[in-house]
Each structure stands twice: as C-alpha cells, then as structure tokens.
N, C-alpha and C. Protein backbone atom coordinates (compact mmCIF):
# COMPACT_ATOMS: atom_id res chain seq x y z
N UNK A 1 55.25 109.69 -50.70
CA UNK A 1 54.44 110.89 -50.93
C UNK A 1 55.07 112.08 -50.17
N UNK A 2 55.47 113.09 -51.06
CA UNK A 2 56.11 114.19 -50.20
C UNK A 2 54.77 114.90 -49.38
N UNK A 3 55.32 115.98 -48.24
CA UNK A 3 54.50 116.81 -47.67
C UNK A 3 53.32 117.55 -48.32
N UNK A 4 53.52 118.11 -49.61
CA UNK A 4 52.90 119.23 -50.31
C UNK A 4 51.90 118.20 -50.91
N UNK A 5 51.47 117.36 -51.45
CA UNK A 5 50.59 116.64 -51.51
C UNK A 5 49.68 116.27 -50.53
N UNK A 6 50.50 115.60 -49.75
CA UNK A 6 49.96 115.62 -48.24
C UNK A 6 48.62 116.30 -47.88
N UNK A 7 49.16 117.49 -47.52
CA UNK A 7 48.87 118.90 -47.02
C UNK A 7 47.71 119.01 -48.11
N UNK A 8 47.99 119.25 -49.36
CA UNK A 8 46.63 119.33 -50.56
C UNK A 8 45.52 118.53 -50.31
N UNK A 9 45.64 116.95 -50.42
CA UNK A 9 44.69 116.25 -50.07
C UNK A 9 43.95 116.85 -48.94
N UNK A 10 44.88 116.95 -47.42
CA UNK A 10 44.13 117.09 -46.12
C UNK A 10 43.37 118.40 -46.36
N UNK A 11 43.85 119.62 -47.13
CA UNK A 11 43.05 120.64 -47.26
C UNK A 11 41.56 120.72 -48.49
N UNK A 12 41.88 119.26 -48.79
CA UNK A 12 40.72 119.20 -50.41
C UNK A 12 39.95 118.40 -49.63
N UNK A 13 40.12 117.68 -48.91
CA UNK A 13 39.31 117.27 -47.93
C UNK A 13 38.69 117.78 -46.65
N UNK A 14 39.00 118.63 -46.01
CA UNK A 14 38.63 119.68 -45.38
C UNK A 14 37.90 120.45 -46.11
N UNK A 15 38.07 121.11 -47.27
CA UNK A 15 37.16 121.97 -48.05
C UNK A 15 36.08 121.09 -48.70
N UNK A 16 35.79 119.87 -48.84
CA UNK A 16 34.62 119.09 -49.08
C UNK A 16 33.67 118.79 -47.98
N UNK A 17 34.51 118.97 -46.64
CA UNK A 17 33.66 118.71 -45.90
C UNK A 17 32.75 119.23 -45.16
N UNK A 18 33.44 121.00 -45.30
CA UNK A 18 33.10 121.71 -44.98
C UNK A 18 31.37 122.37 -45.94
N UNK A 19 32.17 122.08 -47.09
CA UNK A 19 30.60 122.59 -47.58
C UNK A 19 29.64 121.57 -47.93
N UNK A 20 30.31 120.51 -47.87
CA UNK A 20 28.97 118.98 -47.37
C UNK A 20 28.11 119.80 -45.79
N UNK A 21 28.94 119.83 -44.88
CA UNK A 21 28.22 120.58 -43.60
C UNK A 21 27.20 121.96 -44.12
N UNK A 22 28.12 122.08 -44.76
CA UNK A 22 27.19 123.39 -45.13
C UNK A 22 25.71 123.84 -45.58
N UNK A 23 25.68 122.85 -47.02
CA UNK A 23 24.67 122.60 -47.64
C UNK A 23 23.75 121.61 -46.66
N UNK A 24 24.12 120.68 -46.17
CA UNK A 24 23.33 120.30 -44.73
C UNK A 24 22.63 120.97 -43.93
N UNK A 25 23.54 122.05 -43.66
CA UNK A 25 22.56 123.07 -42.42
C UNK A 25 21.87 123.69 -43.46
N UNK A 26 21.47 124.31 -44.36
CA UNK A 26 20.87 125.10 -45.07
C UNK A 26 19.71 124.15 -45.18
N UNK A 27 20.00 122.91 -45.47
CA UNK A 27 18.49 122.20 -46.17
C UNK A 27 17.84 122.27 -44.97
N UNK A 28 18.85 121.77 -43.39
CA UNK A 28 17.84 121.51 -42.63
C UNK A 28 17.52 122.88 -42.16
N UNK A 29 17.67 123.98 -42.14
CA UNK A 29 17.10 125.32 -42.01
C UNK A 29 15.65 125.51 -42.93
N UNK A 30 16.35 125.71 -43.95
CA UNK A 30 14.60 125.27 -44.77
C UNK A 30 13.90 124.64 -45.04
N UNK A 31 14.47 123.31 -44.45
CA UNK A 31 13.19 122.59 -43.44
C UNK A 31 12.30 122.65 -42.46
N UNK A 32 13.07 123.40 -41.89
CA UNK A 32 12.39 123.86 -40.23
C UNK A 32 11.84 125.08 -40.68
N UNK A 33 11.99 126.07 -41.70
CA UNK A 33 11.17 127.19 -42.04
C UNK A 33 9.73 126.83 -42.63
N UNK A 34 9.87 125.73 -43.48
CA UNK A 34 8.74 125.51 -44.20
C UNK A 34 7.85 124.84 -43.36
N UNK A 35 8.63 123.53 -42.00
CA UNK A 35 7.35 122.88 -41.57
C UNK A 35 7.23 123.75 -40.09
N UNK A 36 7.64 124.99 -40.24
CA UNK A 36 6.86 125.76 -39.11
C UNK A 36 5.33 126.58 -39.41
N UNK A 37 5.22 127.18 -40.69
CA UNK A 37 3.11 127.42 -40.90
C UNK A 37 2.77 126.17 -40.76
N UNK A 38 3.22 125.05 -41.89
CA UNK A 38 2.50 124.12 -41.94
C UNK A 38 1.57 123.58 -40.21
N UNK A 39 2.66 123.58 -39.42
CA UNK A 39 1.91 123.17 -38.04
C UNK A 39 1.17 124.32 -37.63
N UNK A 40 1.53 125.16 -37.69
CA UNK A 40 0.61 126.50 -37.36
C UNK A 40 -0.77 126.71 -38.05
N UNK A 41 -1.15 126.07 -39.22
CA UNK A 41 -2.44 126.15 -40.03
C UNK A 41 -2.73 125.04 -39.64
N UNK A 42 -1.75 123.46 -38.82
CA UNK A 42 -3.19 122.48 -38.68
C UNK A 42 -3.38 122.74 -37.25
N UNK A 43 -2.77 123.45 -36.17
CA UNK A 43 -2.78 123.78 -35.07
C UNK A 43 -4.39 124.81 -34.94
N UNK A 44 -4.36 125.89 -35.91
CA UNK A 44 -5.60 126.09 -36.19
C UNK A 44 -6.86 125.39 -36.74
C-alpha cells in the first residue's frame, strides 16, 4: 500500500470520527437543555 492511500484512509477516518464526536455532543447538549425545565416544574 503506497503512502497516499495511507494518508486517505487515516484522514477518512479522522473525518468520521470527528463528526461521530460531534453529533454526540449536540444530542447530549439537547439533552441537558430539555431535562433542565423538566426538573424545574417537578422541583416546583
């Protein structure tokens, strides 16, 4: 396997992983947005 393949894979893999992380933090962000009233209305 020459270099330039190489290098493609490691960067197609880097760019998958990156927006796997990504979409991760977002869900768990609007997770934590949504179950913050929720405790606040049974807190009341």
């Amino acid at each position: 396997m020459n270099l330039l393949a190489l290098s493609m894979i490691v960067l197609l893999f880097l760019v998958v992983t990156a927006v796997l992380g990504f979409i991760g933090f977002k869900k768990q962000r609007t997770r934590l947005i949504t179950s913050l009233p929720e405790e606040r209305f049974t807190r009341w």
